[in-house]
Protein backbone atom coordinates (compact mmCIF):
# COMPACT_ATOMS: atom_id res chain seq x y z
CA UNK A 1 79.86 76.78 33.32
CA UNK A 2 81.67 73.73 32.66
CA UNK A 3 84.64 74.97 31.43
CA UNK A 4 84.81 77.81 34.75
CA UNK A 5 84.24 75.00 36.99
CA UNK A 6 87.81 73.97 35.59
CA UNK A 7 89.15 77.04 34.80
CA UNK A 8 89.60 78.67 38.57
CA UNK A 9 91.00 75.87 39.63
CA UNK A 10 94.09 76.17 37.00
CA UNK A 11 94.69 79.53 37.83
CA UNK A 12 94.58 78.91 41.22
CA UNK A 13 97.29 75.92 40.50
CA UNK A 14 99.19 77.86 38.34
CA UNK A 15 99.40 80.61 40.55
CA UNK A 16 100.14 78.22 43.31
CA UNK A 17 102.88 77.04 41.34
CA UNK A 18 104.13 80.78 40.07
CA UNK A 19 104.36 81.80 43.71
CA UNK A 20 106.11 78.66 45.01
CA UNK A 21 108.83 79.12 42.16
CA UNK A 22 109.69 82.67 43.61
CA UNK A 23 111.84 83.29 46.57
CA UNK A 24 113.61 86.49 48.43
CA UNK A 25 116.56 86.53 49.83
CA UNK A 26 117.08 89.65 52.55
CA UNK A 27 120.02 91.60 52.39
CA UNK A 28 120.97 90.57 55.51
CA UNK A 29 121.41 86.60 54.24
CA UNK A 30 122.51 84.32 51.58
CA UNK A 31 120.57 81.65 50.22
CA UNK A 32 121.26 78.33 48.85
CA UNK A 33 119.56 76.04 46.56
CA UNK A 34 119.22 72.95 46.55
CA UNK A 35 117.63 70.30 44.45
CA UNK A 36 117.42 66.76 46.18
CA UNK A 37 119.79 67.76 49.13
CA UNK A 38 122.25 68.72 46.26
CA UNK A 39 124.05 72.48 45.74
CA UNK A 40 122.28 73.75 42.57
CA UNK A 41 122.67 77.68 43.20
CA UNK A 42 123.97 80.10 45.46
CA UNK A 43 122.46 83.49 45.69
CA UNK A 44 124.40 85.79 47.25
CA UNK A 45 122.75 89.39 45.97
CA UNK A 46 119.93 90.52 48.02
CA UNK A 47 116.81 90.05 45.90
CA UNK A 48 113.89 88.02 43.99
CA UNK A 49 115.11 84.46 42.95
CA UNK A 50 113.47 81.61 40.98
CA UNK A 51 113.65 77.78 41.20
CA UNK A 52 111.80 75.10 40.90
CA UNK A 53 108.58 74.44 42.48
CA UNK A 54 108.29 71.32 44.55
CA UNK A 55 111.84 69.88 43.42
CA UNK A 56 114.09 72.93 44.75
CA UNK A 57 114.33 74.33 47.84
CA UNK A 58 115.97 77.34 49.18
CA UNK A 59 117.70 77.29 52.39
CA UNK A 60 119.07 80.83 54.10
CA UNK A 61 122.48 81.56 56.18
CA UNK A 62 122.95 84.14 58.43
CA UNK A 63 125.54 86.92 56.40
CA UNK A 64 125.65 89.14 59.39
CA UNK A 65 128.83 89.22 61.61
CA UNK A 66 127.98 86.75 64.58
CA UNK A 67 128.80 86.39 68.27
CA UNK A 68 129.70 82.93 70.16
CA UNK A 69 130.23 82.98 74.03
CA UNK A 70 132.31 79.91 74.93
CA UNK A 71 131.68 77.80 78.23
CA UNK A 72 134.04 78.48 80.70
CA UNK A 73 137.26 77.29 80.43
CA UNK A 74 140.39 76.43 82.47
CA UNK A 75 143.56 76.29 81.39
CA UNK A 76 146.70 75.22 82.57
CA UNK A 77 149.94 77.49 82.04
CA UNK A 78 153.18 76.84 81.73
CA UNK A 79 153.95 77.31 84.91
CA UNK A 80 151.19 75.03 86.17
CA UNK A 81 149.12 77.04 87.71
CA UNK A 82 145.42 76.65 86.49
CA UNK A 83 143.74 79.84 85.19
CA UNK A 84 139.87 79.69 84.33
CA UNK A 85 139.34 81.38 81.09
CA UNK A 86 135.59 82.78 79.52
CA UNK A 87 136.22 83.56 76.04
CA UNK A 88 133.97 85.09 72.90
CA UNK A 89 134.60 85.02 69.13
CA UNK A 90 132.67 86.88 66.26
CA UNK A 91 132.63 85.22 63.07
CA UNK A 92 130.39 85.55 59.92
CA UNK A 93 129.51 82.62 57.53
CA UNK A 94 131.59 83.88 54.39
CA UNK A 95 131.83 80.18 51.69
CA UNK A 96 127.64 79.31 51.96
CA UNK A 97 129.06 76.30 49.93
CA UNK A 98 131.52 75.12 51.97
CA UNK A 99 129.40 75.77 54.81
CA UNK A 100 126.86 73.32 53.72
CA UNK A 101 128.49 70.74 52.74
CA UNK A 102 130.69 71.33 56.40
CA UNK A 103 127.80 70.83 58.60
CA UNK A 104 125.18 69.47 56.42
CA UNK A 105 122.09 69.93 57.83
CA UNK A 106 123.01 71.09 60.97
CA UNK A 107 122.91 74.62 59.89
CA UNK A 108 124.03 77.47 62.22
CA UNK A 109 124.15 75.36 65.09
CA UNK A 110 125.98 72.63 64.47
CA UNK A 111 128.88 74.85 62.71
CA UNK A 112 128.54 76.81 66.42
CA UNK A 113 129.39 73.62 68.76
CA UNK A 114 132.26 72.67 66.11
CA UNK A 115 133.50 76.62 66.53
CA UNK A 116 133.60 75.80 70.08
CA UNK A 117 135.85 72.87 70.14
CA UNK A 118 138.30 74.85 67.47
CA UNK A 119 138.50 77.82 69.54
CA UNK A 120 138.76 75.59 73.17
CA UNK A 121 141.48 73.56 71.72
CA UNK A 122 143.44 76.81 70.30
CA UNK A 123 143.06 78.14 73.32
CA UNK A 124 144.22 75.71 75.57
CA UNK A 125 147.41 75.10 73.32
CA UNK A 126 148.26 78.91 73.10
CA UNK A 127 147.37 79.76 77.16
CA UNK A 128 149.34 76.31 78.08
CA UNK A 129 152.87 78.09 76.09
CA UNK A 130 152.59 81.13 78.46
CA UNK A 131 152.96 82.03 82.03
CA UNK A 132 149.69 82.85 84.24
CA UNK A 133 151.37 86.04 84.79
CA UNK A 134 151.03 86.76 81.16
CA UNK A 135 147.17 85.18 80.99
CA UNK A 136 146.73 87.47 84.15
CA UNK A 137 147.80 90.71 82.98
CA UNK A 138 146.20 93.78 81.35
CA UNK A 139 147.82 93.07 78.15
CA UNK A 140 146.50 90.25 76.25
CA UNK A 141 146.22 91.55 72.54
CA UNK A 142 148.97 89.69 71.58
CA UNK A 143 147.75 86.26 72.76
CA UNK A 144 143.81 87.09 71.50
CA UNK A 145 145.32 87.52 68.42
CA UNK A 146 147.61 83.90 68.32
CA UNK A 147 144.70 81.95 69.16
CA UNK A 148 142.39 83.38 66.04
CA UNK A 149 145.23 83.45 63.90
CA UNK A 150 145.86 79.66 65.29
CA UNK A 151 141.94 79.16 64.41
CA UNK A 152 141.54 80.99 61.00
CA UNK A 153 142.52 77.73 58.68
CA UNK A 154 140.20 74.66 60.77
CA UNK A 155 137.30 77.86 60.46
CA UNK A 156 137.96 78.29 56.79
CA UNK A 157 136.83 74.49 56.43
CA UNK A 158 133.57 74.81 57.39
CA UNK A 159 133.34 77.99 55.60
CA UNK A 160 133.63 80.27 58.39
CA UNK A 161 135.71 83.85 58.60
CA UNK A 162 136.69 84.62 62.56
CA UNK A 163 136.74 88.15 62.77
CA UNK A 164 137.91 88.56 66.33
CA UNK A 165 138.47 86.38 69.42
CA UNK A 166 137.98 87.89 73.23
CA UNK A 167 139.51 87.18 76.37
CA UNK A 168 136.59 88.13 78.52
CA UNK A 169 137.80 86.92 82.07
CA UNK A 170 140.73 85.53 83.32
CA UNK A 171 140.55 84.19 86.88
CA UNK A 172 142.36 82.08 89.34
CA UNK A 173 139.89 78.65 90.30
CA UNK A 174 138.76 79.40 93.66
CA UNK A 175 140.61 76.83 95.47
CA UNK A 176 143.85 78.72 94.15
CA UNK A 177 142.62 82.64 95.13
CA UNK A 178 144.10 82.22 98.94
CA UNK A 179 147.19 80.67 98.41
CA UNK A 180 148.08 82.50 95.62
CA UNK A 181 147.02 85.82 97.63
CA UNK A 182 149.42 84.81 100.41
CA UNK A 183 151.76 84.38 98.10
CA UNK A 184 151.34 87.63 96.43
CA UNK A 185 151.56 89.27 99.47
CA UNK A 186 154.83 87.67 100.67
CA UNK A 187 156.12 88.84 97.62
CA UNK A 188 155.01 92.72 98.12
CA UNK A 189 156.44 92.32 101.73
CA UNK A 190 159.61 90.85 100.89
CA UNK A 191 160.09 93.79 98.32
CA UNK A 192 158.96 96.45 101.03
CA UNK A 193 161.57 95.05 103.23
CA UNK A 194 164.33 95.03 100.15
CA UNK A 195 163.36 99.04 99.61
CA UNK A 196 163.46 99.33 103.02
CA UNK A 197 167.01 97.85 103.57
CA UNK A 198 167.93 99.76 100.68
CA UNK A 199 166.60 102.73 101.57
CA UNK A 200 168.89 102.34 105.18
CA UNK A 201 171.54 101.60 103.17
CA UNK A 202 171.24 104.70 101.22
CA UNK A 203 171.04 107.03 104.41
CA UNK A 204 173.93 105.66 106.08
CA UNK A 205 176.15 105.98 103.05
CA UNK A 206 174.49 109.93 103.07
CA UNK A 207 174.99 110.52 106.98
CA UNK A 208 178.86 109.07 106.47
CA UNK A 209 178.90 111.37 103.70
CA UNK A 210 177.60 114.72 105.51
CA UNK A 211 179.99 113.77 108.59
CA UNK A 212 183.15 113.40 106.49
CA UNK A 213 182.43 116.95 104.72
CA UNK A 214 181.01 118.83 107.45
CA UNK A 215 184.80 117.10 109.51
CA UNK A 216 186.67 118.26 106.57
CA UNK A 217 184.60 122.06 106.78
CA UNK A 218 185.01 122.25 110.13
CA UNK A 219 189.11 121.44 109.94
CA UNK A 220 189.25 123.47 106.97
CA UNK A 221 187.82 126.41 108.31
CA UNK A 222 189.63 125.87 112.27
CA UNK A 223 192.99 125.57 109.89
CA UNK A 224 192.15 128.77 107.99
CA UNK A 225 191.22 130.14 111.33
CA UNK A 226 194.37 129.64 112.90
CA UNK A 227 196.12 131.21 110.18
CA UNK A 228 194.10 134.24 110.01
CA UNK A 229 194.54 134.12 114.17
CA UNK A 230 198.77 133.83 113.71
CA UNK A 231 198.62 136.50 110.45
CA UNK A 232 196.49 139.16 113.06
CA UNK A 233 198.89 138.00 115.81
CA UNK A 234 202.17 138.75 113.17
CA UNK A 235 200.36 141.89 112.03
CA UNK A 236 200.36 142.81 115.72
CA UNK A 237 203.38 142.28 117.19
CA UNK A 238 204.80 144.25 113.90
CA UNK A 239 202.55 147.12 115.07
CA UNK A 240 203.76 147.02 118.42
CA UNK A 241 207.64 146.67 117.85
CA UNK A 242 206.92 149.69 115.07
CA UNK A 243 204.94 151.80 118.06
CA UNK A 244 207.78 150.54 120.44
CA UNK A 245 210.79 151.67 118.35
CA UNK A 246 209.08 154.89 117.80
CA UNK A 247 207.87 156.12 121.05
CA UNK A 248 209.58 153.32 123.69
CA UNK A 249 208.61 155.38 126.55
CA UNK A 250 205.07 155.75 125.63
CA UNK A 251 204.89 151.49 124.92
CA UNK A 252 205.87 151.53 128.19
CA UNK A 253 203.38 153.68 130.10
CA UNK A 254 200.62 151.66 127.98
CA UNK A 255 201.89 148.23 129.07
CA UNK A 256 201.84 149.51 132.67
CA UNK A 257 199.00 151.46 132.81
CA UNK A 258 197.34 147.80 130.86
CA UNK A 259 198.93 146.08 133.93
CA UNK A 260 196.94 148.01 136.76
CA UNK A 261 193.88 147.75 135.12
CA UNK A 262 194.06 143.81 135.18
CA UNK A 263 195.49 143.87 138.13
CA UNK A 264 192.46 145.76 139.43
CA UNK A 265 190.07 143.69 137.66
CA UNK A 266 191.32 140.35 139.35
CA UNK A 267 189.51 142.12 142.58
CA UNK A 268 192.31 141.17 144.75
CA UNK A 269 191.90 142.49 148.26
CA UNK A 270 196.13 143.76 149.00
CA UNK A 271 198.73 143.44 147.57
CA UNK A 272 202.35 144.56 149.45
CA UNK A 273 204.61 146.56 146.68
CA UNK A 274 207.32 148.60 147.68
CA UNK A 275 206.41 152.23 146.75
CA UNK A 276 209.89 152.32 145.17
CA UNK A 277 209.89 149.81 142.94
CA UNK A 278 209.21 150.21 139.49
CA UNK A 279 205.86 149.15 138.97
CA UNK A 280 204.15 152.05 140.96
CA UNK A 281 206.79 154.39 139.57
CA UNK A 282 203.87 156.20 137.21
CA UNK A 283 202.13 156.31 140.19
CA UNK A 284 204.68 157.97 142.42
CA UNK A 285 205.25 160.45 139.53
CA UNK A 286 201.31 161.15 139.20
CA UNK A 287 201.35 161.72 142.86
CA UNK A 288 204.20 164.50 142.21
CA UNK A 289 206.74 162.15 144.25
């Protein structure tokens, strides 16, 4: 009886102490261990691990790939204007070592505020070289990517990896929003009224255009016109002498018998002829005089 009444209680210590001396570290994590605030291990492989009871301990660290949101931020360009800037950056905790020794302590937390001020003050130096156009616009890979690359060696310090840094918004401070939209729309109505000058400019030159060709068309085809008009006119006359130097007698009943019929289709009321002259003399002969 004696010896169970110690007994239990040593294999209740012992197992205390066999149970204490064990440790698991998750796949998800890394582990450190330390003996009197000191570095004494670092297990990295997902797992059972050992140290010793009540003189080690075993501290964990996120190996996961993290998110930090920074605090608003504004910025001001190079062209002065002031551009308010929200901002994320994923990072995973890759030197456990370094890490500790970085923020002590701290853990996770304190390496998150000192992320903060790396990634504000790379920011503001790489925004401040560019224009607020350039902040402003759709394309921004190439700056996201300057301001981790500017990042990656203060990061590496503390034992940190940054994976990627975000431009989430990029805005105007409100105070700025309605001048810079008047100015924005001076601009678009300055260029409207360039296009439209232009665009004036570019129908006259087309009307002047049109009116010298269809001019030249028109005195083009009047010339060829009056050519055609004199070669008919040539043509004719040719005919006629031909007709007259065959038949002269005939050309001249046809040119007289042309003759009454305009001189009846003037409608004249009288006219005084003498019957023996030789206008009516076709007449006279039609008549059997």
């Amino acid at each position: 009886m004696r010896f169970s009444a110690f007994a239990i209680p040593a294999v209740v210590a012992l197992g205390a102490i066999g149970l204490s001396s064990l440790f698991i570290v998750d796949e998800r994590e890394k582990a450190l261990v330390l003996q009197f605030g000191q570095i004494v291990r670092v297990q990295e492989e997902p797992g059972l691990g050992f140290k010793i009871p009540f003189i080690q301990e075993v501290v964990s660290y996120d190996d996961r790939i993290l998110s930090r949101d920074m605090a608003s931020l504004e910025v001001t360009a190079s062209d002065n204007r002031r551009v308010v800037v929200d901002a994320f950056a994923r990072y995973r905790i890759m030197d456990v070592e370094t890490f500790r020794r970085a923020v002590g302590a701290g853990g996770e937390r304190a390496a998150a505020s000192r992320l903060d001020s790396i990634l504000r003050a790379e920011t503001r130096q790489v925004l401040g070289s560019v224009t607020s156009n350039d902040i402003l616009s759709s394309d921004r890979a190439a700056l996201m990517l300057r301001i981790r690359n500017g990042a990656i060696d203060e990061a590496r310090a503390l034992g940190l990896q940054i994976i990627d840094v975000r431009l989430k918004r990029t805005d105007l401070p409100p105070e700025n929003l309605a001048a810079t939209y008047d100015r924005m729309t001076a601009e678009r109505e300055r260029e409207a009224a360039d296009e439209i000058a232009r665009g004036n400019e570019a129908a006259q030159r087309i009307r002047a255009t049109a009116d010298r060709q269809r001019t030249e068309l028109v005195s083009d085809a009047e010339r060829q016109a009056q050519i055609i008009r004199g070669e008919a006119d040539a043509e004719r006359n040719n005919i006629l002498a031909e007709a007259y130097g065959a038949d002269p007698e005939f050309f001249e009943f046809e040119r007289t018998m042309n003759a009454y019929s305009r001189m009846l289709e003037n409608g004249r009321p009288a006219m005084v002829l003498s019957p023996d002259g030789e206008f009516l003399r076709y007449l006279n002969s039609a008549t059997g005089e």
